[in-house]
Structures are given as structure tokens and as C-alpha cells.
PDB file of N, CA and C in Angstrom:
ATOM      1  N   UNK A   1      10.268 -95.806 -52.991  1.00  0.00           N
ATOM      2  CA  UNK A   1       8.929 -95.460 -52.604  1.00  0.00           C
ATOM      3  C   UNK A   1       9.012 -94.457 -51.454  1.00  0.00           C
ATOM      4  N   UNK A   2       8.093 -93.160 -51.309  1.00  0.00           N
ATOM      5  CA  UNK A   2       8.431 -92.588 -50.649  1.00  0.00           C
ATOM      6  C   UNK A   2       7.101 -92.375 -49.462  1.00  0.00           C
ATOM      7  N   UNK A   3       7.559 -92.772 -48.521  1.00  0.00           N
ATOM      8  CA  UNK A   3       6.163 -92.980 -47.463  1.00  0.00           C
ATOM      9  C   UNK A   3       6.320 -91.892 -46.440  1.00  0.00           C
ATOM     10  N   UNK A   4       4.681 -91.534 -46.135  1.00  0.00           N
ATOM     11  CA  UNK A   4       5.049 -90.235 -45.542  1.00  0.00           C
ATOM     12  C   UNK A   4       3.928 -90.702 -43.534  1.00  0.00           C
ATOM     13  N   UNK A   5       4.519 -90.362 -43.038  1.00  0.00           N
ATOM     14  CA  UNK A   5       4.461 -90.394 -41.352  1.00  0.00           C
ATOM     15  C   UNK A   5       2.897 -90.260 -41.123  1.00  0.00           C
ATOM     16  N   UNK A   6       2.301 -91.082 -40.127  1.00  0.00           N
ATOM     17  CA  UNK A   6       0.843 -90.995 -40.462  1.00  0.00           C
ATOM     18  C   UNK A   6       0.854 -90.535 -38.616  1.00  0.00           C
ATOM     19  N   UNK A   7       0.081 -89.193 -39.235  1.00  0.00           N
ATOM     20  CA  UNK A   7      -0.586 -88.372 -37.890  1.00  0.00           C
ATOM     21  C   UNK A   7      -1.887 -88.617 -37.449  1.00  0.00           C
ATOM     22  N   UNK A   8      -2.305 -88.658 -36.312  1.00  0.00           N
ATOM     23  CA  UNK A   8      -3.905 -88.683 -35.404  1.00  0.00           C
ATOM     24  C   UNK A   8      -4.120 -87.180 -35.686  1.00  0.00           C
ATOM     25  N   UNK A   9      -4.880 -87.038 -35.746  1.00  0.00           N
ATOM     26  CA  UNK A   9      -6.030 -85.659 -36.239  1.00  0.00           C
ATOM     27  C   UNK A   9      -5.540 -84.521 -34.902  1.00  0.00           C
ATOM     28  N   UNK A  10      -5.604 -84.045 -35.162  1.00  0.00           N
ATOM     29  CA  UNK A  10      -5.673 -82.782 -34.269  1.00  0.00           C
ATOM     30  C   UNK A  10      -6.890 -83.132 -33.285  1.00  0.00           C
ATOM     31  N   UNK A  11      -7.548 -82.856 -33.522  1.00  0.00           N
ATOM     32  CA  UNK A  11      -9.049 -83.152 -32.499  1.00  0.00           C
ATOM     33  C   UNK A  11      -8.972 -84.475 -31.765  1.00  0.00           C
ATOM     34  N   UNK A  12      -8.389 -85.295 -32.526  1.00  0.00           N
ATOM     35  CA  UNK A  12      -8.445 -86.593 -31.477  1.00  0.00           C
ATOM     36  C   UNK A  12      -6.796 -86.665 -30.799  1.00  0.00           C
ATOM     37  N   UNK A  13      -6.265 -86.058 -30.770  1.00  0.00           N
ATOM     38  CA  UNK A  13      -4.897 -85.640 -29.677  1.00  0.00           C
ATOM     39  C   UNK A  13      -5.994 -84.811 -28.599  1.00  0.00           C
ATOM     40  N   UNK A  14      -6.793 -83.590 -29.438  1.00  0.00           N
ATOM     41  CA  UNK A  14      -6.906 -82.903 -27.928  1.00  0.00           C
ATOM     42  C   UNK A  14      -8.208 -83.786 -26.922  1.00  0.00           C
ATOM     43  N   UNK A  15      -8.939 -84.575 -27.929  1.00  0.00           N
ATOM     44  CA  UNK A  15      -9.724 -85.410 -26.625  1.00  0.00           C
ATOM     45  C   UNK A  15      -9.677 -86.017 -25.662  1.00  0.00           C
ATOM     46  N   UNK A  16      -8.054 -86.884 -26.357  1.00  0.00           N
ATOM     47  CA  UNK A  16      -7.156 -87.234 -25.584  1.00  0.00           C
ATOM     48  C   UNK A  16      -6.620 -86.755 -24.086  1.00  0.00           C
ATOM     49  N   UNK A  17      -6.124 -85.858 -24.571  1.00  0.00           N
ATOM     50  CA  UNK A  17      -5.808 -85.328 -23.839  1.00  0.00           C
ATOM     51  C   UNK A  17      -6.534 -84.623 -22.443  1.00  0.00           C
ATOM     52  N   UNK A  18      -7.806 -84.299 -22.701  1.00  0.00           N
ATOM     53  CA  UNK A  18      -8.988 -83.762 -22.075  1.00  0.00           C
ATOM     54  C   UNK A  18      -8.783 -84.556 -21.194  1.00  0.00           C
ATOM     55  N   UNK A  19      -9.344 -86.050 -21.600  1.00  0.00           N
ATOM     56  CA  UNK A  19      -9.735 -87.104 -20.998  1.00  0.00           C
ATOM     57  C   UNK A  19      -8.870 -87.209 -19.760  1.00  0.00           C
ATOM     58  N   UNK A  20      -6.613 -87.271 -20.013  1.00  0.00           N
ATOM     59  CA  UNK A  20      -6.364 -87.769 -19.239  1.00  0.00           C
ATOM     60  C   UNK A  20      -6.236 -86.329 -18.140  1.00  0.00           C
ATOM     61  N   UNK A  21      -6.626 -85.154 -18.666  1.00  0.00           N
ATOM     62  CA  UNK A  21      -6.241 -84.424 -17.411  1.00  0.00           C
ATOM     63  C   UNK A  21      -7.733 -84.490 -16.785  1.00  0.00           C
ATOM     64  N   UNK A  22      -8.541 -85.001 -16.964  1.00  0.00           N
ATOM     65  CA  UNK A  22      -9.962 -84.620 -16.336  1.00  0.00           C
ATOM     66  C   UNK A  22      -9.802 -85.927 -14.945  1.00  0.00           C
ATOM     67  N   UNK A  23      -9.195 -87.056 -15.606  1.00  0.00           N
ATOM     68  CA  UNK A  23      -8.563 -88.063 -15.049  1.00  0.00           C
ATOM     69  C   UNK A  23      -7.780 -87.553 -13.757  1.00  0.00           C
ATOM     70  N   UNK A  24      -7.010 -86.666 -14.051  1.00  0.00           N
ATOM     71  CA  UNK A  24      -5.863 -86.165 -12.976  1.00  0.00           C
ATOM     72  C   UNK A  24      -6.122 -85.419 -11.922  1.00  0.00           C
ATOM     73  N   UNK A  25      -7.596 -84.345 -12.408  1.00  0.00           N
ATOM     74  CA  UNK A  25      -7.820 -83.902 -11.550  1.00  0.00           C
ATOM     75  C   UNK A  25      -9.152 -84.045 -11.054  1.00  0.00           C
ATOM     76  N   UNK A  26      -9.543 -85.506 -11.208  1.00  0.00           N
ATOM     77  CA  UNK A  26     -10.677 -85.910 -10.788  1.00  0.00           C
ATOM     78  C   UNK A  26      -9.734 -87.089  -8.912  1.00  0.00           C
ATOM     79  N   UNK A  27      -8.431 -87.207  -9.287  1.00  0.00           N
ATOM     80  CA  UNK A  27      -7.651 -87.787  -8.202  1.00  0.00           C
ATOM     81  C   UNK A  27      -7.320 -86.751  -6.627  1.00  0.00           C
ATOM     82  N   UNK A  28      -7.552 -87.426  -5.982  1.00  0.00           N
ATOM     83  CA  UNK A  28      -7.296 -86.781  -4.240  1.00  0.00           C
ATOM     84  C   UNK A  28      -6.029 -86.493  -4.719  1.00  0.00           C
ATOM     85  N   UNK A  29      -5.779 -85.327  -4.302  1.00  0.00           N
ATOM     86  CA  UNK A  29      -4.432 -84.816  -3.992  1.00  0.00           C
ATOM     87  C   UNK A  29      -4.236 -85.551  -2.729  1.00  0.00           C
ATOM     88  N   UNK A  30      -2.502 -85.781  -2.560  1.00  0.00           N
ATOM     89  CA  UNK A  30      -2.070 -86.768  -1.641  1.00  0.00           C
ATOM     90  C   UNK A  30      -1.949 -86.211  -0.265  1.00  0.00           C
ATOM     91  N   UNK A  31      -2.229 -86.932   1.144  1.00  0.00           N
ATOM     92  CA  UNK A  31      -2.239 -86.263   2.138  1.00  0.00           C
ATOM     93  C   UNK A  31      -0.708 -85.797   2.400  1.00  0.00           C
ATOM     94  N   UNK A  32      -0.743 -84.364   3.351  1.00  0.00           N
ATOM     95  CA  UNK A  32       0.839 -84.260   3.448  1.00  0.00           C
ATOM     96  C   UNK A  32       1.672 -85.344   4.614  1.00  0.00           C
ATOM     97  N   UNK A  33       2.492 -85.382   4.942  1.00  0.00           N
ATOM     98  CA  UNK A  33       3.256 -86.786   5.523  1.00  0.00           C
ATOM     99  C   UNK A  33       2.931 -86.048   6.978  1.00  0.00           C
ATOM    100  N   UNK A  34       3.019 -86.893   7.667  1.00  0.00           N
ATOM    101  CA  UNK A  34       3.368 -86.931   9.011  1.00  0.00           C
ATOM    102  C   UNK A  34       4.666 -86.500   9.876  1.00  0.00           C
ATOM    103  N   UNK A  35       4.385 -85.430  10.851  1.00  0.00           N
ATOM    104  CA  UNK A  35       5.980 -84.847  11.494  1.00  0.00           C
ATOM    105  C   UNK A  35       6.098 -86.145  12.086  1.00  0.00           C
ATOM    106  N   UNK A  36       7.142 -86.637  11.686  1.00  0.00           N
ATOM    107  CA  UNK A  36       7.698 -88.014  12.854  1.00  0.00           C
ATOM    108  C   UNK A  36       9.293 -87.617  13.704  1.00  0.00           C
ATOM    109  N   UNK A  37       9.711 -86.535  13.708  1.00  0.00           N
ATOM    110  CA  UNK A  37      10.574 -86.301  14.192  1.00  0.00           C
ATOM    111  C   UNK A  37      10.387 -85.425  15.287  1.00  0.00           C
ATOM    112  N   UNK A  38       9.945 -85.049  15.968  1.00  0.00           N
ATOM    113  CA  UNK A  38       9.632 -83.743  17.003  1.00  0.00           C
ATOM    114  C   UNK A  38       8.020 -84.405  17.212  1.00  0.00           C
ATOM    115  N   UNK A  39       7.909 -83.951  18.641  1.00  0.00           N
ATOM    116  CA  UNK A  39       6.092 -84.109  19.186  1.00  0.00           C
ATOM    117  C   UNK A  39       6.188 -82.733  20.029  1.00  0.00           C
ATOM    118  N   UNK A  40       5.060 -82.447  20.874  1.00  0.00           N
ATOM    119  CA  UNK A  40       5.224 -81.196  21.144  1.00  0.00           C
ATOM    120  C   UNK A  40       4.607 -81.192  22.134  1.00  0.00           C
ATOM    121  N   UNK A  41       4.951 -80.884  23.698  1.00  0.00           N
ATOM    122  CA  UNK A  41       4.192 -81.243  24.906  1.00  0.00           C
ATOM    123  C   UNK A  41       3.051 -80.355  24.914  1.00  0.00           C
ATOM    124  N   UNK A  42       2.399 -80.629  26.588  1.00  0.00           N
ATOM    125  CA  UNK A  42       1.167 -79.958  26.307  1.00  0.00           C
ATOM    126  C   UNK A  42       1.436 -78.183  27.000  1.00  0.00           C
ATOM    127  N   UNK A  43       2.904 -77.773  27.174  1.00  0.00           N
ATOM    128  CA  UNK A  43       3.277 -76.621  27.587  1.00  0.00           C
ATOM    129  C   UNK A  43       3.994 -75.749  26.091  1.00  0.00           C
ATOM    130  N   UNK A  44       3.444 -76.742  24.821  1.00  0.00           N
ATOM    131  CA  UNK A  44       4.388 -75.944  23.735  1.00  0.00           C
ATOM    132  C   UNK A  44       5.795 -76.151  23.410  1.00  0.00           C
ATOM    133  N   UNK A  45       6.530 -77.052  24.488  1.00  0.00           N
ATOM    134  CA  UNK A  45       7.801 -76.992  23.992  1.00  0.00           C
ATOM    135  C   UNK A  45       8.091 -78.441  23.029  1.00  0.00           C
ATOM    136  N   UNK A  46       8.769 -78.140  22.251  1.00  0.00           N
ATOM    137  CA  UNK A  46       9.375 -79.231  21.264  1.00  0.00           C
ATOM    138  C   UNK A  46      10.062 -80.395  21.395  1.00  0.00           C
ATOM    139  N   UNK A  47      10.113 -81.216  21.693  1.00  0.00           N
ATOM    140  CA  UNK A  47      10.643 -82.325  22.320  1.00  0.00           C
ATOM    141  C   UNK A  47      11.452 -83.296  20.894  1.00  0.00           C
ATOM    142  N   UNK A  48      12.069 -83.719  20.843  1.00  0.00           N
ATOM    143  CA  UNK A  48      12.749 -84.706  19.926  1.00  0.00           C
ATOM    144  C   UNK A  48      12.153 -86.137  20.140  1.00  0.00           C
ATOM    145  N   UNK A  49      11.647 -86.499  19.020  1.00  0.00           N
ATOM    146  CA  UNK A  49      10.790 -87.743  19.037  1.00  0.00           C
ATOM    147  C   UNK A  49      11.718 -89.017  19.224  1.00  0.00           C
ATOM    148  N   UNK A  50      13.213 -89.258  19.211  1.00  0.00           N
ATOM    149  CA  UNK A  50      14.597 -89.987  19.376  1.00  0.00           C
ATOM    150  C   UNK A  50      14.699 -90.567  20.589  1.00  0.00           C
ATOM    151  N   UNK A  51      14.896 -89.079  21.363  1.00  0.00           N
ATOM    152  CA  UNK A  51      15.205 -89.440  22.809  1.00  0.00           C
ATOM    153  C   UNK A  51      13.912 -88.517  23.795  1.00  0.00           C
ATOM    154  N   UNK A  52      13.253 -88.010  23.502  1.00  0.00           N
ATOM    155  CA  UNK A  52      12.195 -87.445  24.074  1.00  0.00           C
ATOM    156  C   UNK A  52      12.549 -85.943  24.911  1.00  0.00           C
ATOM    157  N   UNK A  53      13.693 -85.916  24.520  1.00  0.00           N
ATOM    158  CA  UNK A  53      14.249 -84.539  25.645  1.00  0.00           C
ATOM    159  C   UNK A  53      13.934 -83.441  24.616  1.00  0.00           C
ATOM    160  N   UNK A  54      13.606 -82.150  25.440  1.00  0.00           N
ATOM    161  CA  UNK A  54      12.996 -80.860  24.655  1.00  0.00           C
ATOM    162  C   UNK A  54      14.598 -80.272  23.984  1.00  0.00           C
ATOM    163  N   UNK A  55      14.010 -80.197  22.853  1.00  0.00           N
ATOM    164  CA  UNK A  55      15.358 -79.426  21.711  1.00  0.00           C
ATOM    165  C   UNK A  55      15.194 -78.009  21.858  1.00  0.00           C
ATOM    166  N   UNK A  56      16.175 -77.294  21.751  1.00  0.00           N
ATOM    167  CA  UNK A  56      16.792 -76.273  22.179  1.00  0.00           C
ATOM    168  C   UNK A  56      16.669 -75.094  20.745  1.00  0.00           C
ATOM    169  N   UNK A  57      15.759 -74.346  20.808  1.00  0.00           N
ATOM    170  CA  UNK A  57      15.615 -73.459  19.641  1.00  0.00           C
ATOM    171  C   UNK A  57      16.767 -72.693  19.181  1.00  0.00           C
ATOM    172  N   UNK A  58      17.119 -72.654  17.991  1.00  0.00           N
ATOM    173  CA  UNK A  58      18.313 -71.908  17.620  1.00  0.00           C
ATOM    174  C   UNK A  58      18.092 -70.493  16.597  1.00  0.00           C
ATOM    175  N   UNK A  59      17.625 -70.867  15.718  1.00  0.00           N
ATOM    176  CA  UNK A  59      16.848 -70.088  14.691  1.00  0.00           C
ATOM    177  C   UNK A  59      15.997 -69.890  13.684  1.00  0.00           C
ATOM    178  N   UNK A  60      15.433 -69.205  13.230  1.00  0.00           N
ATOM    179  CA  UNK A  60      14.502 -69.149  11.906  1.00  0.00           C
ATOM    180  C   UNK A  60      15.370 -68.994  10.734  1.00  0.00           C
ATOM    181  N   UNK A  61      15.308 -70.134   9.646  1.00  0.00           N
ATOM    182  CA  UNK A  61      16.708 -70.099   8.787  1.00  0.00           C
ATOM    183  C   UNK A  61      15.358 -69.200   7.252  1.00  0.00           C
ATOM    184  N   UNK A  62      15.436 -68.164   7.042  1.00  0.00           N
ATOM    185  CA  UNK A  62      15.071 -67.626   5.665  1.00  0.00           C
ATOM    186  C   UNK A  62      13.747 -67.633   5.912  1.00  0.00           C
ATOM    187  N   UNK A  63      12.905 -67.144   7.151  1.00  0.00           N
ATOM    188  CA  UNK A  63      11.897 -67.560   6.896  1.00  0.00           C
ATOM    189  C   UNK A  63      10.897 -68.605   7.189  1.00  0.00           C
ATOM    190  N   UNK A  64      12.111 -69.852   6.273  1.00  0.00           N
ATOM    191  CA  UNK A  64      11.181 -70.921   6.176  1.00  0.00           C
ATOM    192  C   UNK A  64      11.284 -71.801   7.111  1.00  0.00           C
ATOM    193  N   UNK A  65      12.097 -72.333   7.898  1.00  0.00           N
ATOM    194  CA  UNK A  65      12.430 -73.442   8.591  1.00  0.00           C
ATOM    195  C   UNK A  65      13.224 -72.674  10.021  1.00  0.00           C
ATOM    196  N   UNK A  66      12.829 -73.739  10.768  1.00  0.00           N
ATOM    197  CA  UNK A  66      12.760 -73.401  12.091  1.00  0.00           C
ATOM    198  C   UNK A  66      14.488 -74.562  12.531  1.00  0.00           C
ATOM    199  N   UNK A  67      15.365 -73.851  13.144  1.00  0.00           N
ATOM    200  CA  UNK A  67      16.308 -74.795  13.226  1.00  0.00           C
ATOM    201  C   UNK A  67      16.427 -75.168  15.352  1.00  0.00           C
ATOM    202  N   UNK A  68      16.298 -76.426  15.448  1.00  0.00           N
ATOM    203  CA  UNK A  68      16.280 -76.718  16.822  1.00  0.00           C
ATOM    204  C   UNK A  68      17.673 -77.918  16.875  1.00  0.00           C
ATOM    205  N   UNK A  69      17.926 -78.144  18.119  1.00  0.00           N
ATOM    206  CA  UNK A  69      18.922 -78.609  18.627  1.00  0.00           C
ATOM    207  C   UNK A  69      18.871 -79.555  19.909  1.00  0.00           C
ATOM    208  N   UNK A  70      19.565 -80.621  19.288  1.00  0.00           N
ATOM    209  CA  UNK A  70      19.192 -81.691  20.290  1.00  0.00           C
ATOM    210  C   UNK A  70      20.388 -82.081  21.309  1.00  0.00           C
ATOM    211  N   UNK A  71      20.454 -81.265  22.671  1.00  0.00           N
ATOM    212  CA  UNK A  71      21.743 -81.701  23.249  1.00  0.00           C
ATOM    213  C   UNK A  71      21.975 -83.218  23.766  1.00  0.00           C
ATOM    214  N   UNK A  72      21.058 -84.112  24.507  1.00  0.00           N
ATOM    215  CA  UNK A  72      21.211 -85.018  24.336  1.00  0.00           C
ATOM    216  C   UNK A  72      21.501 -86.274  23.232  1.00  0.00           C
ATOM    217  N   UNK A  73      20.891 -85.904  22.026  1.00  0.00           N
ATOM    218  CA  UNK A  73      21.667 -86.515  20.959  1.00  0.00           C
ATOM    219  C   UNK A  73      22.765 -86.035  20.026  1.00  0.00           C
ATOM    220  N   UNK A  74      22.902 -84.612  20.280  1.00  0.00           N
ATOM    221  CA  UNK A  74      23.699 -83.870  19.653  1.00  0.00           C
ATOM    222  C   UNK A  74      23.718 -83.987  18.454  1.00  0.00           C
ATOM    223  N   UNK A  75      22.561 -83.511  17.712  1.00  0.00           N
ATOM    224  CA  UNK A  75      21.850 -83.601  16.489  1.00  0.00           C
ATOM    225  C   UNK A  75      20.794 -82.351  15.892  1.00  0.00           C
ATOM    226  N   UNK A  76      21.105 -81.950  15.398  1.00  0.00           N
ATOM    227  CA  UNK A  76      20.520 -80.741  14.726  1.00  0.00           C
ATOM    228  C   UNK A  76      19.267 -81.240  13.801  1.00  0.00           C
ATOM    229  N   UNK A  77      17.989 -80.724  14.326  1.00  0.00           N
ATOM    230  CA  UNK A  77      16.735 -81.235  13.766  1.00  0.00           C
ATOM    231  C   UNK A  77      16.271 -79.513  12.997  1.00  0.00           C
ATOM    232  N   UNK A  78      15.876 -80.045  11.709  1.00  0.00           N
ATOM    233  CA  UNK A  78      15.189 -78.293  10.982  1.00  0.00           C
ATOM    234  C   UNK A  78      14.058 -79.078  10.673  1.00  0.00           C
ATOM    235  N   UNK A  79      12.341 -77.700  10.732  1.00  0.00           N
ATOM    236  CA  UNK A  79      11.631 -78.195  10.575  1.00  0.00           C
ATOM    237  C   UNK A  79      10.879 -77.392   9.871  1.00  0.00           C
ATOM    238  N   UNK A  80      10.272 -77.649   8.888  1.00  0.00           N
ATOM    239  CA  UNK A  80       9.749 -76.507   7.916  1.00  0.00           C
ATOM    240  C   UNK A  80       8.831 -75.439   8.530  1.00  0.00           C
ATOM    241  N   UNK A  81       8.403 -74.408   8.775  1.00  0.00           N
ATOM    242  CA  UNK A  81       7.571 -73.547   9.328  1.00  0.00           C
ATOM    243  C   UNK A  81       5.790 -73.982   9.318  1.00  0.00           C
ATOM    244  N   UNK A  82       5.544 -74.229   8.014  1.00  0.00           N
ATOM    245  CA  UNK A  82       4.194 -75.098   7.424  1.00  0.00           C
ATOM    246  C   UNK A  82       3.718 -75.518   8.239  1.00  0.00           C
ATOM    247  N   UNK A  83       4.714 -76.694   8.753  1.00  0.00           N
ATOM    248  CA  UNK A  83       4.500 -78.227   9.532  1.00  0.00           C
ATOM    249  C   UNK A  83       4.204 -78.227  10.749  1.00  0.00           C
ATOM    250  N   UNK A  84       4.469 -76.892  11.591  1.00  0.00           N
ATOM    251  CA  UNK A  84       4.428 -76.502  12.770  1.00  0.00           C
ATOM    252  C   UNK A  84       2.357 -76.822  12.951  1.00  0.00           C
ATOM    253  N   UNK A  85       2.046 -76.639  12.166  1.00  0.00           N
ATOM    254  CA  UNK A  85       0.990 -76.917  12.604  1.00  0.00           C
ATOM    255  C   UNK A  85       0.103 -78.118  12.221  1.00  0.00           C
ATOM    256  N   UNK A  86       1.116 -79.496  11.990  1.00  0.00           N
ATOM    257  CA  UNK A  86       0.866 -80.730  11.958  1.00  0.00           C
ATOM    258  C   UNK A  86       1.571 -81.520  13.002  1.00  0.00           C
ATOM    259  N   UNK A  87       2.288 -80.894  13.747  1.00  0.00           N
ATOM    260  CA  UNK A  87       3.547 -81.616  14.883  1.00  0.00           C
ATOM    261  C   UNK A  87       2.634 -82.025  15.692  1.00  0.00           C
ATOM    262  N   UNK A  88       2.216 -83.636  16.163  1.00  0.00           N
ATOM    263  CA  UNK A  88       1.737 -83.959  17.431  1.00  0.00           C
ATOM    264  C   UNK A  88       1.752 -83.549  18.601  1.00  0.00           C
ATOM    265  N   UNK A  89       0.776 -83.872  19.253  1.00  0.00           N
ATOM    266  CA  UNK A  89       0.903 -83.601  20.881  1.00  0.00           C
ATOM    267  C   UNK A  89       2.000 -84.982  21.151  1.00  0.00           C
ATOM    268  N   UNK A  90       2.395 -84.678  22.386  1.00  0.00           N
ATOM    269  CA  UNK A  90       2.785 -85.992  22.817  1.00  0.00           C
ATOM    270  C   UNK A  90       1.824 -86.718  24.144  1.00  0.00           C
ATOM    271  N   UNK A  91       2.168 -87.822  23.724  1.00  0.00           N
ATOM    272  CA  UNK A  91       0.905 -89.003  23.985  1.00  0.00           C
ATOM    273  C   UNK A  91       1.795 -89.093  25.743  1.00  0.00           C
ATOM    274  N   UNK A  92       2.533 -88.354  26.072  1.00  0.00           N
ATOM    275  CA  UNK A  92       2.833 -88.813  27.529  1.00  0.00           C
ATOM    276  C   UNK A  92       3.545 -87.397  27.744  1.00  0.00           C
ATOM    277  N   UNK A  93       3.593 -87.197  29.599  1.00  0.00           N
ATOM    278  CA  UNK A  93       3.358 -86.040  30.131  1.00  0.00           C
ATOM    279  C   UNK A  93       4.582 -85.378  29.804  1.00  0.00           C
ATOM    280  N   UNK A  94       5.075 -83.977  29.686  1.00  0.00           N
ATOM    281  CA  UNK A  94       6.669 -83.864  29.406  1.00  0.00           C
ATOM    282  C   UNK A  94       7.802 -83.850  30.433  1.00  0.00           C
ATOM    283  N   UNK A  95       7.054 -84.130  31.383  1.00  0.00           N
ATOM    284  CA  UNK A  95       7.444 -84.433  32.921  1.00  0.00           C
ATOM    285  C   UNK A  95       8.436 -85.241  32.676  1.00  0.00           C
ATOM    286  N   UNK A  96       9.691 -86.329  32.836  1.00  0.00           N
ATOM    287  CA  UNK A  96      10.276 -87.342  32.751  1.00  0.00           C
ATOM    288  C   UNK A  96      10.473 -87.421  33.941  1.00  0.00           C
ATOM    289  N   UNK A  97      11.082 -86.929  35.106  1.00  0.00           N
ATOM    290  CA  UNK A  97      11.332 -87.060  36.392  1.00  0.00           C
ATOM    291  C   UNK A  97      10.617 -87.999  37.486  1.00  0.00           C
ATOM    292  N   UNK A  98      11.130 -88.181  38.370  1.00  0.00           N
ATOM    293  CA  UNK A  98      10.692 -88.143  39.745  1.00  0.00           C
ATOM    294  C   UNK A  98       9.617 -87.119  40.193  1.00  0.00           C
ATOM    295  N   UNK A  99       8.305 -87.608  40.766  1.00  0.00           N
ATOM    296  CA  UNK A  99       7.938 -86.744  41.244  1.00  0.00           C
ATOM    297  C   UNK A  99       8.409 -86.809  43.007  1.00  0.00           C
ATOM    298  N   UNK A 100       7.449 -85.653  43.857  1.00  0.00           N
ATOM    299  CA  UNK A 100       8.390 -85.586  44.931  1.00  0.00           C
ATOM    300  C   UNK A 100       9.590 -85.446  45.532  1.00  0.00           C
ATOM    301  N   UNK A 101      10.788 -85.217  43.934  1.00  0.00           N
ATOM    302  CA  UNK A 101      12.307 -84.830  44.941  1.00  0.00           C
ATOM    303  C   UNK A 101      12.357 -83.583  45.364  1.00  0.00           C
TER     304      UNK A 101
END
């Protein structure tokens, strides 16, 4: 006996289909993430969110990413260019010192 493969209609694939992209882009695009590595005082400089000491700019790698340097942890932090303008303030002064010496 020779049996032959049973297809859905053309028209009801593409309703289908309608349906689930109307679905897809009826969804929030997702928020972008949070810089959790670097905060950024209130003088602009970059601080390492680890140990709180300001990282040391090195270069712009292609463009895209910004490469900084952490001498106290001795750790190389890159940060996409984009993101630069999602990097926190930091929630405390960039002062660490003594005042008055």
C-alpha cells in the first residue's frame, strides 16, 4: 500500500506563522544589563567597582571597547564603548583619604 505524507495547506502554515511573529513582536525587547564592574565618580574618572581605586586608561581597542587597568588589583577591565553611557555614578565620594593631612 502506498501512503502518501499529509501536508497543512499553505495558508494555514502562513497564519501560523503570522500569529507567532505578531506574538514576538508584540514582546518588550529585554532591558540591556547593568555595568557592574566600573562606577564612575562625580569628577568622570572610572573607578573599579572590586576595590574602588580609579583604573588607569590604556586604550581604545577597534573602536569598540575602551581598555582600562586596574593597578591595585592588577586586572585588566574592557568596557564596550555603548555602555559608557549606562556606567553609574558612584554612591560615595571618590575621595578615599584622610581629610586634613
Amino acid at each position: 500500500m502506498l501512503t502518501i505524507p499529509v501536508r497543512t495547506s499553505g495558508s494555514r502554515m502562513r497564519s501560523e506563522r503570522r500569529r507567532s511573529l505578531a506574538h514576538l513582536a508584540d514582546a518588550a525587547a529585554p532591558a540591556e544589563p547593568a555595568v557592574s564592574t566600573v562606577h564612575m565618580g562625580s569628577d568622570g574618572t572610572i573607578f573599579h567597582a572590586r576595590c574602588g581605586q580609579p583604573l588607569a586608561y590604556m586604550r581604545t581597542r577597534g573602536g569598540l571597547e575602551l581598555d582600562f587597568y586596574c593597578l591595585e588589583c592588577v586586572e585588566h577591565v574592557t568596557l564596550p564603548l555603548h555602555a559608557m553611557a549606562r556606567v553609574p555614578m558612584a554612591a560615595r565620594p571618590a575621595f578615599s583619604g584622610r581629610a586634613g593631612r
